[in-house]
N, C-alpha and C. Protein backbone atom coordinates (compact mmCIF):
# COMPACT_ATOMS: atom_id res chain seq x y z
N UNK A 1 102.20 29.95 50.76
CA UNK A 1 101.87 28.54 50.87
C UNK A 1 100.90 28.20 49.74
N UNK A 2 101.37 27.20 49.10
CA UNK A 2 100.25 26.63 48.03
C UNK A 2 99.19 26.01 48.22
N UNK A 3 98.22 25.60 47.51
CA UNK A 3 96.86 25.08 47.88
C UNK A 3 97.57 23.67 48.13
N UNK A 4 98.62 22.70 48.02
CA UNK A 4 98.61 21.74 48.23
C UNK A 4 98.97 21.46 49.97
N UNK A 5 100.52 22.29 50.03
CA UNK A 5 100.37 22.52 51.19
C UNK A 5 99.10 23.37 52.30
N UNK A 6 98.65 23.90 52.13
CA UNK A 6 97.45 24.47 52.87
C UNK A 6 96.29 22.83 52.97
N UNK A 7 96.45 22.16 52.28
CA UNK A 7 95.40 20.96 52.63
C UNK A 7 95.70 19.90 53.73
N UNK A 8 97.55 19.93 53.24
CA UNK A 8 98.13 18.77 54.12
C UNK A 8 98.70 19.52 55.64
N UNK A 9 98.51 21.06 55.69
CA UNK A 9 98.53 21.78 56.74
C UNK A 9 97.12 21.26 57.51
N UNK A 10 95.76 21.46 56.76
CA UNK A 10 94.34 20.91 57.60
C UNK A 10 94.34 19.65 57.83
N UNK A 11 94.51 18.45 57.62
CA UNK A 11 94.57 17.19 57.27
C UNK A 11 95.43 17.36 58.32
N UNK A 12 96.57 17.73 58.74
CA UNK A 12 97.44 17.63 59.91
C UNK A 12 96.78 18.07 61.37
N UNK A 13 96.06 19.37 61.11
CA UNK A 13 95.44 19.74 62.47
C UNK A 13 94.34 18.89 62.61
N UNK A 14 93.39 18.31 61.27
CA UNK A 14 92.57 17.61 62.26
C UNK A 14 92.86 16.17 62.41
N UNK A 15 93.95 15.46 62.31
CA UNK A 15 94.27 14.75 62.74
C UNK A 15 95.08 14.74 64.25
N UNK A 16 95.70 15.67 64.60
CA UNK A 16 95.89 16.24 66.04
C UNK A 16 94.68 16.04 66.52
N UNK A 17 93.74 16.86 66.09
CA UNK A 17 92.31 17.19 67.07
C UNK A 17 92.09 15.87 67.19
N UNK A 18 92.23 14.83 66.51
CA UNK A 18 91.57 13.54 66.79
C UNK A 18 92.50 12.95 67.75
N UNK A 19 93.70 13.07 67.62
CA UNK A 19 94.70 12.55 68.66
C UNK A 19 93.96 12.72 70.46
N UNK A 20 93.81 14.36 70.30
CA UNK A 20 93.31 14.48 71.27
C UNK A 20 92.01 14.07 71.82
N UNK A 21 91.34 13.60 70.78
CA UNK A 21 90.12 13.35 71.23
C UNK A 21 88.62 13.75 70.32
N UNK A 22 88.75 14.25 69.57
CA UNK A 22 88.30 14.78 69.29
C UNK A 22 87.02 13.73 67.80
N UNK A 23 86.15 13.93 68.28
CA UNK A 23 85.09 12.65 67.26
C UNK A 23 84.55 13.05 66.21
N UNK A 24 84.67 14.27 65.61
CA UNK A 24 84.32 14.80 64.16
C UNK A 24 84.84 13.78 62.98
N UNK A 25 83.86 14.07 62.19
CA UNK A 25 83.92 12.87 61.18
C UNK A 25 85.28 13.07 60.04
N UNK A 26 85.52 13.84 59.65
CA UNK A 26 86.70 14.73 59.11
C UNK A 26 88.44 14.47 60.08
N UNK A 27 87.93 14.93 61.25
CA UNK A 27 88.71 14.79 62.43
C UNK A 27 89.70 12.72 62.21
N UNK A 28 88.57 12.52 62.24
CA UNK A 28 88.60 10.66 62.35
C UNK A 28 89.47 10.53 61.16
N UNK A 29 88.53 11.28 60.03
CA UNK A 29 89.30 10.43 58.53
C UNK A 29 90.55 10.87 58.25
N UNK A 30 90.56 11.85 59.17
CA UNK A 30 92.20 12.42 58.37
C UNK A 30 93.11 12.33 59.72
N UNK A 31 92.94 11.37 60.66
CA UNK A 31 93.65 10.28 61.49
C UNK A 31 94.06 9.35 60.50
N UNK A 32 92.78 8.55 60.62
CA UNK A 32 92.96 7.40 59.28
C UNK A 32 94.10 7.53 58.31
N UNK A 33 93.78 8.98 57.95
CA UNK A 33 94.54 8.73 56.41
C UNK A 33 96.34 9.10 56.94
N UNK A 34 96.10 9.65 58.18
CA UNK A 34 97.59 9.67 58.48
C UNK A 34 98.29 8.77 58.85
N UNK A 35 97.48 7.83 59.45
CA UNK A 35 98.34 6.86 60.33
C UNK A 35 98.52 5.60 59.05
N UNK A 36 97.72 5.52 58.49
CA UNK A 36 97.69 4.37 57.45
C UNK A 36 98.93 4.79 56.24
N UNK A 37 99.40 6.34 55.91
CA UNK A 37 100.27 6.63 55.53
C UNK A 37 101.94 6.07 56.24
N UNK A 38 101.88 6.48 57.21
CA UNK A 38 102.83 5.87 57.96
C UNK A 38 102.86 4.44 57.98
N UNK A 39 101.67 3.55 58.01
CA UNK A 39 102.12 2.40 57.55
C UNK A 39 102.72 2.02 56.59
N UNK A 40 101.99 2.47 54.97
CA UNK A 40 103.29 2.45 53.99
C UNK A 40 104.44 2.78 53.99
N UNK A 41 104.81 4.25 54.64
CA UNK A 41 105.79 4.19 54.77
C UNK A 41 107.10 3.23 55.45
N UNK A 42 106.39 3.04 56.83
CA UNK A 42 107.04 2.13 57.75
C UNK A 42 107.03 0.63 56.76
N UNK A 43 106.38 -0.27 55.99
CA UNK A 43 106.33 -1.32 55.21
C UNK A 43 107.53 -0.97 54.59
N UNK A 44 107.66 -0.21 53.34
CA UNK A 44 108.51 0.25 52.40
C UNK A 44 109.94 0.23 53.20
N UNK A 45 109.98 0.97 54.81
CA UNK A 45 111.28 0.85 54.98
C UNK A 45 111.79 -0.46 55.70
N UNK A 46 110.85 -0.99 56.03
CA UNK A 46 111.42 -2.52 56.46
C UNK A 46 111.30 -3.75 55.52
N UNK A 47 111.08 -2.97 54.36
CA UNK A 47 111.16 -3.76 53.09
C UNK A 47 110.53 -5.31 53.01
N UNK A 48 109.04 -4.93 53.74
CA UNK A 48 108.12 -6.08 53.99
C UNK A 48 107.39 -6.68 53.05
N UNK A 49 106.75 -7.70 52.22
CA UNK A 49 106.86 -8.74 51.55
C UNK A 49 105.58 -7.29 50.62
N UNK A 50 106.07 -7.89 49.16
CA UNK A 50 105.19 -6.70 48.60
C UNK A 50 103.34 -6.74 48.59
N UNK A 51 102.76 -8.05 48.73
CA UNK A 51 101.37 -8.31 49.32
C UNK A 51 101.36 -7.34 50.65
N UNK A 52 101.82 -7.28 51.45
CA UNK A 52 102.00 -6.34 52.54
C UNK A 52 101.89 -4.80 52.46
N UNK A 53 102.90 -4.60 51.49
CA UNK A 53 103.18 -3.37 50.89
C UNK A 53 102.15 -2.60 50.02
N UNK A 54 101.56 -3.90 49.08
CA UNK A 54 100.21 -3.04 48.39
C UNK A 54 98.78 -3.35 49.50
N UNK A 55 98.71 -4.26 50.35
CA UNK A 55 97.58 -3.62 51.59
C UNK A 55 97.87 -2.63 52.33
N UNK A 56 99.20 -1.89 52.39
CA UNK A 56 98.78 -0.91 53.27
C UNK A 56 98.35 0.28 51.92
N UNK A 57 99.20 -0.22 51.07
CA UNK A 57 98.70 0.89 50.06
C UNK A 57 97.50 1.32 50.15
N UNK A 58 96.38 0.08 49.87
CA UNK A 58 95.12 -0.21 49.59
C UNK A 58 94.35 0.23 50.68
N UNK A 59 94.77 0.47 52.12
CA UNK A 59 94.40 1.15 52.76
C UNK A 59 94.41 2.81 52.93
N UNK A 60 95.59 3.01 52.79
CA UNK A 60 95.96 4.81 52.49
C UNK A 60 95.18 4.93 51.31
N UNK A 61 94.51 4.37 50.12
CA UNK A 61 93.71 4.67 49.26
C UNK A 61 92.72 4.83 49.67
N UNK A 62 92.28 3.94 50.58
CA UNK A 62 90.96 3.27 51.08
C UNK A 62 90.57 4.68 51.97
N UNK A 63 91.38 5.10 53.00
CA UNK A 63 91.65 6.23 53.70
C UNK A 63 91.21 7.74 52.92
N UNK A 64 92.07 7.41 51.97
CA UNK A 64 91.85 8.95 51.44
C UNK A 64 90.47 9.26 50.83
N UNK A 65 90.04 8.49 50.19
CA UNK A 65 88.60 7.89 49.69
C UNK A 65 87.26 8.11 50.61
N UNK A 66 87.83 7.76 52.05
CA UNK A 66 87.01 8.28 53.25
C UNK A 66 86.56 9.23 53.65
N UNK A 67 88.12 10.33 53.17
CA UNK A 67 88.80 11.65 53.57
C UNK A 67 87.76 12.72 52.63
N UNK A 68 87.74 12.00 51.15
CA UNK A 68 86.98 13.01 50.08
C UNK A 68 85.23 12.69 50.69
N UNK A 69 84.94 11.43 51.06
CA UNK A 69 83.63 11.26 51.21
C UNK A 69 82.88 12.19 52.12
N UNK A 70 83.58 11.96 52.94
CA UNK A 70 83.29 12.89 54.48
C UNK A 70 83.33 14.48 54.37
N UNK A 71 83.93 15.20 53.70
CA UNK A 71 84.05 16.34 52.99
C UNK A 71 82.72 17.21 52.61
N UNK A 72 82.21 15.97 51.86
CA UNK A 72 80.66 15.74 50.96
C UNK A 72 79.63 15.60 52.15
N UNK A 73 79.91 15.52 53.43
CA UNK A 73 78.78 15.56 54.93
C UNK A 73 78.15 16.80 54.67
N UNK A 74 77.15 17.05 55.24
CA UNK A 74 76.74 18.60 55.74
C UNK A 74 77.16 18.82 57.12
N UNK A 75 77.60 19.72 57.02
CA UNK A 75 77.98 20.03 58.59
C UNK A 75 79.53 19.54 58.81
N UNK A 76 79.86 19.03 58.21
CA UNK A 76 81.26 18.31 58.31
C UNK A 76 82.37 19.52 58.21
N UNK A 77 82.76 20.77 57.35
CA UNK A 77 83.39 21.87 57.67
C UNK A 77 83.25 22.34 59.11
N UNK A 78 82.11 22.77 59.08
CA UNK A 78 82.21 23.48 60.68
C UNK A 78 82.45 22.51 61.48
N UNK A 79 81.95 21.14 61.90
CA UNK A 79 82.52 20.34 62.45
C UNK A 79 83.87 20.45 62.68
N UNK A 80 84.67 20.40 61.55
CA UNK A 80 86.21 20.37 61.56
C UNK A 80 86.75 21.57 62.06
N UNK A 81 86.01 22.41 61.62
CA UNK A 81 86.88 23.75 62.08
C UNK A 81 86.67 23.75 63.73
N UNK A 82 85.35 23.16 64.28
CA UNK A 82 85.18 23.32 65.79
C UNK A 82 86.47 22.46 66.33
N UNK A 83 86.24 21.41 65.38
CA UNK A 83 87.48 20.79 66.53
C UNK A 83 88.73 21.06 66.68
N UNK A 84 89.37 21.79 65.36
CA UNK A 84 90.75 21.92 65.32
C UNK A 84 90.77 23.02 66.24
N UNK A 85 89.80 24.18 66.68
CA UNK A 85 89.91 25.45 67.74
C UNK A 85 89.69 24.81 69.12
N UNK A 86 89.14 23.91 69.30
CA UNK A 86 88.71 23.20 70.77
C UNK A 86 90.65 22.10 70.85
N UNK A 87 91.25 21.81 69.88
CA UNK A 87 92.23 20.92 70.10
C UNK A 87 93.45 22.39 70.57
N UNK A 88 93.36 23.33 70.08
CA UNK A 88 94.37 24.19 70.08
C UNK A 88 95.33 24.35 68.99
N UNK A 89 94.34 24.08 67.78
CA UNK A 89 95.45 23.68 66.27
C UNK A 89 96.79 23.09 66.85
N UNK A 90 96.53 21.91 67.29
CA UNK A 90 97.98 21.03 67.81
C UNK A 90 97.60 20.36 66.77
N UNK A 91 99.34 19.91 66.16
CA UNK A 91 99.06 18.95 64.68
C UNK A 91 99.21 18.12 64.96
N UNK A 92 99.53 17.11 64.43
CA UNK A 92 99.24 15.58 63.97
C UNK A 92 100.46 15.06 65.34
N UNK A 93 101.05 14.20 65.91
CA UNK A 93 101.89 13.56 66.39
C UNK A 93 102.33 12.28 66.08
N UNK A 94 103.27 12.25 65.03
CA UNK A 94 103.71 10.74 64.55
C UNK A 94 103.49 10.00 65.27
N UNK A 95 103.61 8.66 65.27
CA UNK A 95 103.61 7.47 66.05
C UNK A 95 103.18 7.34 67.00
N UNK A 96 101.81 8.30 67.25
CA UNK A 96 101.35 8.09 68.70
C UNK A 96 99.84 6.97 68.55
């Protein structure tokens, strides 16, 4: 597995952990950055007016931006790692 996949592997579990519940700051942003992904996507396939299309963009930017900030926490690793072992590394669940 490459370093790219290995990121969007973590980014997946702690977005699970947040599904479940889970309030780590890391946990949250890489909800954010998933679900706001799926909005572009979902825009793009219902081929919704392109002002539409570049706000969700502008959000999945906005998201990921969150994603690097939060990173930069102290305490924010172990944070993440607590939660993805307390969630049961359950990953992400589309559309929930």
């Amino acid at each position: 597995m490459d370093q790219q996949e290995e990121i969007m592997q973590m980014i997946n579990l702690l977005a699970g952990a947040a599904q479940a519940g889970a309030q780590g700051v890391l946990a949250r942003a890489a909800l954010n950055l998933m679900q706001a992904s799926e909005a572009v996507v979902k825009a793009r396939k219902l081929q919704m007016s392109d002002e539409f299309q570049q706000a969700a963009m502008d959000q999945l930017l906005a998201a990921r931006q969150a994603l690097f900030q939060a990173l930069e926490l102290p305490e924010a690793m172990s944070e993440a790692r607590q939660d993805v072992i307390d969630n049961g590394q359950q990953p992400y669940q589309s559309g929930q």
